[in-house]
C-alpha atoms as a PDB file:
ATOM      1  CA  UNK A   1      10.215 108.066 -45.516  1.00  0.00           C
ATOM      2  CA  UNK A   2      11.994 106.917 -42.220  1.00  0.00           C
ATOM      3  CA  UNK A   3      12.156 103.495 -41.380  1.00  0.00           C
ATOM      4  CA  UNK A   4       9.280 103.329 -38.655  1.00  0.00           C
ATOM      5  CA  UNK A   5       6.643 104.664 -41.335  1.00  0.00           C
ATOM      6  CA  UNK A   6       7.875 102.300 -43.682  1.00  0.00           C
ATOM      7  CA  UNK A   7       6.989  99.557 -41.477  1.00  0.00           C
ATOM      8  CA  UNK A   8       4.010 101.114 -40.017  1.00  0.00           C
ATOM      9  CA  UNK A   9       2.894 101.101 -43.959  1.00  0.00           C
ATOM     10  CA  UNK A  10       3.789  97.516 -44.152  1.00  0.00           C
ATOM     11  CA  UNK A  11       1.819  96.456 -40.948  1.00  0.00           C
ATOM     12  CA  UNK A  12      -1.046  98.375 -42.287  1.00  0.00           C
ATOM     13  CA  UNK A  13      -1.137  96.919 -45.461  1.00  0.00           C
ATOM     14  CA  UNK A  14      -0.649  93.435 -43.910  1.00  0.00           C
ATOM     15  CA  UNK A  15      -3.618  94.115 -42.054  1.00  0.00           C
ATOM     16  CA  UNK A  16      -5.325  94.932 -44.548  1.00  0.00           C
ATOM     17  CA  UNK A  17      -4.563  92.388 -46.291  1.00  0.00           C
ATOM     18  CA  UNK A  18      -5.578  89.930 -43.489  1.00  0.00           C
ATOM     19  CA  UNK A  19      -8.968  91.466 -42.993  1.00  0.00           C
ATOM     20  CA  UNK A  20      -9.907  91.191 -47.026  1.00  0.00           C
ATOM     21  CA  UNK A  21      -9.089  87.417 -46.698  1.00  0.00           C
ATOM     22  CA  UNK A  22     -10.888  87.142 -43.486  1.00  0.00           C
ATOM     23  CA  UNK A  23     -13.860  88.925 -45.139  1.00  0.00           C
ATOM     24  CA  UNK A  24     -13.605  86.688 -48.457  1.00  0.00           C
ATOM     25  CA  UNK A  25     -13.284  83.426 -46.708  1.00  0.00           C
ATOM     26  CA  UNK A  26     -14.910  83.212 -43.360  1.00  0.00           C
ATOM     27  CA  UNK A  27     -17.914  81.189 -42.469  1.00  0.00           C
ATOM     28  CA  UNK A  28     -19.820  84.308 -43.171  1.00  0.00           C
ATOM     29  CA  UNK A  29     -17.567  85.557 -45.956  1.00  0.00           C
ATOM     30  CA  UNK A  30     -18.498  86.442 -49.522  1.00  0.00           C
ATOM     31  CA  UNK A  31     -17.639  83.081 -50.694  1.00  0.00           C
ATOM     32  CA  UNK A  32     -20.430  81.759 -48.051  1.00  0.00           C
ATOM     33  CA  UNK A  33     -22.771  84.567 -49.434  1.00  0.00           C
ATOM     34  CA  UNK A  34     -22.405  83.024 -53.282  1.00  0.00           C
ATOM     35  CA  UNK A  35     -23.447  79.960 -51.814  1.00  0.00           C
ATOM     36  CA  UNK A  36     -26.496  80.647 -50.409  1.00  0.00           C
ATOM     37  CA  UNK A  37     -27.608  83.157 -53.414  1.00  0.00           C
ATOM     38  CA  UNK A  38     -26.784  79.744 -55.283  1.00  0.00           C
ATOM     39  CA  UNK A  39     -29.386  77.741 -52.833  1.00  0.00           C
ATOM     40  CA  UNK A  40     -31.706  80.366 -52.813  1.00  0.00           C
ATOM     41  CA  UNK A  41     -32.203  80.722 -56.549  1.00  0.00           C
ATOM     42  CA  UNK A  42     -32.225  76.660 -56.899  1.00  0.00           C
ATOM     43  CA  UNK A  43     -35.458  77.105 -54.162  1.00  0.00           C
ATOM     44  CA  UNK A  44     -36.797  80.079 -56.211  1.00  0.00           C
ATOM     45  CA  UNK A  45     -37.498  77.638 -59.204  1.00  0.00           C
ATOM     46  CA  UNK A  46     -38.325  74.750 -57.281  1.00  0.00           C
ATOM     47  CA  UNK A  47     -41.372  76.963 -55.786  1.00  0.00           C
ATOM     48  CA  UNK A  48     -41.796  77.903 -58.935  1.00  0.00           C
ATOM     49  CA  UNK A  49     -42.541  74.657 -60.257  1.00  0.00           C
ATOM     50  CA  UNK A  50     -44.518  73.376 -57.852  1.00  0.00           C
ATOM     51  CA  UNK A  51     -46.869  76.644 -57.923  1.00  0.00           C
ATOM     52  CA  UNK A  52     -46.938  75.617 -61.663  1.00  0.00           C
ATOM     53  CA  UNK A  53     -47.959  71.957 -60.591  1.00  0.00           C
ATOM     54  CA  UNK A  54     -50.439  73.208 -57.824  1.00  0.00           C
ATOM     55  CA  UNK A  55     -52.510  75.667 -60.564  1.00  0.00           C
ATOM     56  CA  UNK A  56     -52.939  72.493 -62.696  1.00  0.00           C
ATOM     57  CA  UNK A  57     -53.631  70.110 -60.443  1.00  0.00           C
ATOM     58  CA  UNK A  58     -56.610  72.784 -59.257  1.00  0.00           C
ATOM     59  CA  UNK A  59     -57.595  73.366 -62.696  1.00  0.00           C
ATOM     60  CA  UNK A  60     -58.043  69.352 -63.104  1.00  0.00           C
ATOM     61  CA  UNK A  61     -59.866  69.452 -60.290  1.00  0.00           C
ATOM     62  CA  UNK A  62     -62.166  72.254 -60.922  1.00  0.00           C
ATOM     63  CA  UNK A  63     -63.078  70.731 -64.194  1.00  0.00           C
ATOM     64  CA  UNK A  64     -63.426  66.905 -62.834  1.00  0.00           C
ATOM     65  CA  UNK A  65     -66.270  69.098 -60.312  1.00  0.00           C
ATOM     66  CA  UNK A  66     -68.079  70.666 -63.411  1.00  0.00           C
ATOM     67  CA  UNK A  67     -67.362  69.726 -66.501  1.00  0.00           C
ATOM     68  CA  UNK A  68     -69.039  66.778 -67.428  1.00  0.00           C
ATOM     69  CA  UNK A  69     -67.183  67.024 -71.032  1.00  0.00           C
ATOM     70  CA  UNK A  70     -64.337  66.199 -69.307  1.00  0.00           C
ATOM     71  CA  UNK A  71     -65.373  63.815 -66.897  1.00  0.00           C
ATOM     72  CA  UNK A  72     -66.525  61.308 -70.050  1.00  0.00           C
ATOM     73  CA  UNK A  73     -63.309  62.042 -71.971  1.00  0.00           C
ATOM     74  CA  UNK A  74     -61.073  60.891 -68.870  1.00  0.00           C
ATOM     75  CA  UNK A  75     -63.625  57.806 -68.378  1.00  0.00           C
ATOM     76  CA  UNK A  76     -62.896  56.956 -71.964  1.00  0.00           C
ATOM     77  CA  UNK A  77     -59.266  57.289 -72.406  1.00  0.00           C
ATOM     78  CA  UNK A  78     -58.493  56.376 -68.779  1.00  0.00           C
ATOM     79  CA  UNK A  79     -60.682  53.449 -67.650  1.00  0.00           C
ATOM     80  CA  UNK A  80     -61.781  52.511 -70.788  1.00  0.00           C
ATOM     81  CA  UNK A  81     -65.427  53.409 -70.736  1.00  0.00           C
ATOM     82  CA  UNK A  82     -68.365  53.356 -72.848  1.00  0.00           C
ATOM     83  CA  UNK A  83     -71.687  55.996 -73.020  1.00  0.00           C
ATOM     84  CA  UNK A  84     -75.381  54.050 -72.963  1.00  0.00           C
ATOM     85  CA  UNK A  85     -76.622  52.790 -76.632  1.00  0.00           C
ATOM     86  CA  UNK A  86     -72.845  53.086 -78.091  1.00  0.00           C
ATOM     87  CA  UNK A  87     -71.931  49.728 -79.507  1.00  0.00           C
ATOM     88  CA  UNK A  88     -68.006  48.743 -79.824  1.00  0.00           C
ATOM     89  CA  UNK A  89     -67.501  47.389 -83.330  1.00  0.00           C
ATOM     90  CA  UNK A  90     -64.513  45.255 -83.484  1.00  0.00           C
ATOM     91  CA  UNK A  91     -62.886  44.166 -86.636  1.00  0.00           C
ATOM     92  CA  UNK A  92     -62.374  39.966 -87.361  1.00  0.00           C
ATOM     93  CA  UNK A  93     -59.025  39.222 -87.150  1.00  0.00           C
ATOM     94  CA  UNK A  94     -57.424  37.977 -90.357  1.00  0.00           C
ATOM     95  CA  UNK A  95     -54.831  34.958 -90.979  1.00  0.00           C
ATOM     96  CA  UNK A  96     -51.491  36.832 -91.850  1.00  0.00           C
ATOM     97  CA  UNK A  97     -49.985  34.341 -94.386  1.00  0.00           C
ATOM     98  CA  UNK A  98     -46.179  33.989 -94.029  1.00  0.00           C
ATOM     99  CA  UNK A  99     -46.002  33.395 -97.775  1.00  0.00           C
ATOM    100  CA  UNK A 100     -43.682  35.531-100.076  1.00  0.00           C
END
C-alpha cells in the first residue's frame, strides 16, 4: 500500500468514524430515539390507567342509574342511611372498671 491510500484509508475511516458519533449523539441521534421510546412507553401506561379508571368510573355510574341494590348499599355505608320500618338498636354502654 503506498502512502496516499494509506491515508486516504485513514481519512475514510475518520469519517466514518465522525458520522457514527454524529448519528449516535445528535439531537436526533439514537440516544434521542431511546428517549422518546422511554416517554412514549411511560404515556402508553398512563393511558392505560386512566382507560382502566374511565371503565369503572362508567360502570359506577351505570349501576348508580339502575341498580337500586346498589344505590341503598352506597346510602348505607356512605351517608349513613337507614330503609323505612328498620329500627337501629344500640347497645348501653357499660362502666369499664379500672380494677385489677
Amino acid at each position: 500500500m503506498s502512502k496516499i491510500q494509506k491515508k486516504f484509508m485513514m481519512l475514510t475511516a475518520l469519517a466514518l468514524f465522525a458520522f457514527s458519533l454524529v448519528i449516535i449523539f445528535d439531537d436526533n441521534g439514537f440516544v434521542d430515539l431511546r428517549k422518546i421510546r422511554k416517554q412514549r412507553d411511560e404515556i402508553i401506561k398512563q393511558n392505560e390507567h386512566v382507560r382502566d379508571t374511565n371503565r369503572d368510573l362508567y360502570r359506577e355510574i351505570d349501576r348508580l342509574k339502575n341498580d337500586t341494590e346498589f344505590i341503598e348499599n352506597i346510602a348505607r355505608q356512605e351517608l349513613g342511611m337507614i330503609g323505612r320500618d328498620e329500627l337501629i338498636l344500640k347497645p348501653r354502654g357499660r362502666a369499664v372498671s379500672n380494677e385489677r
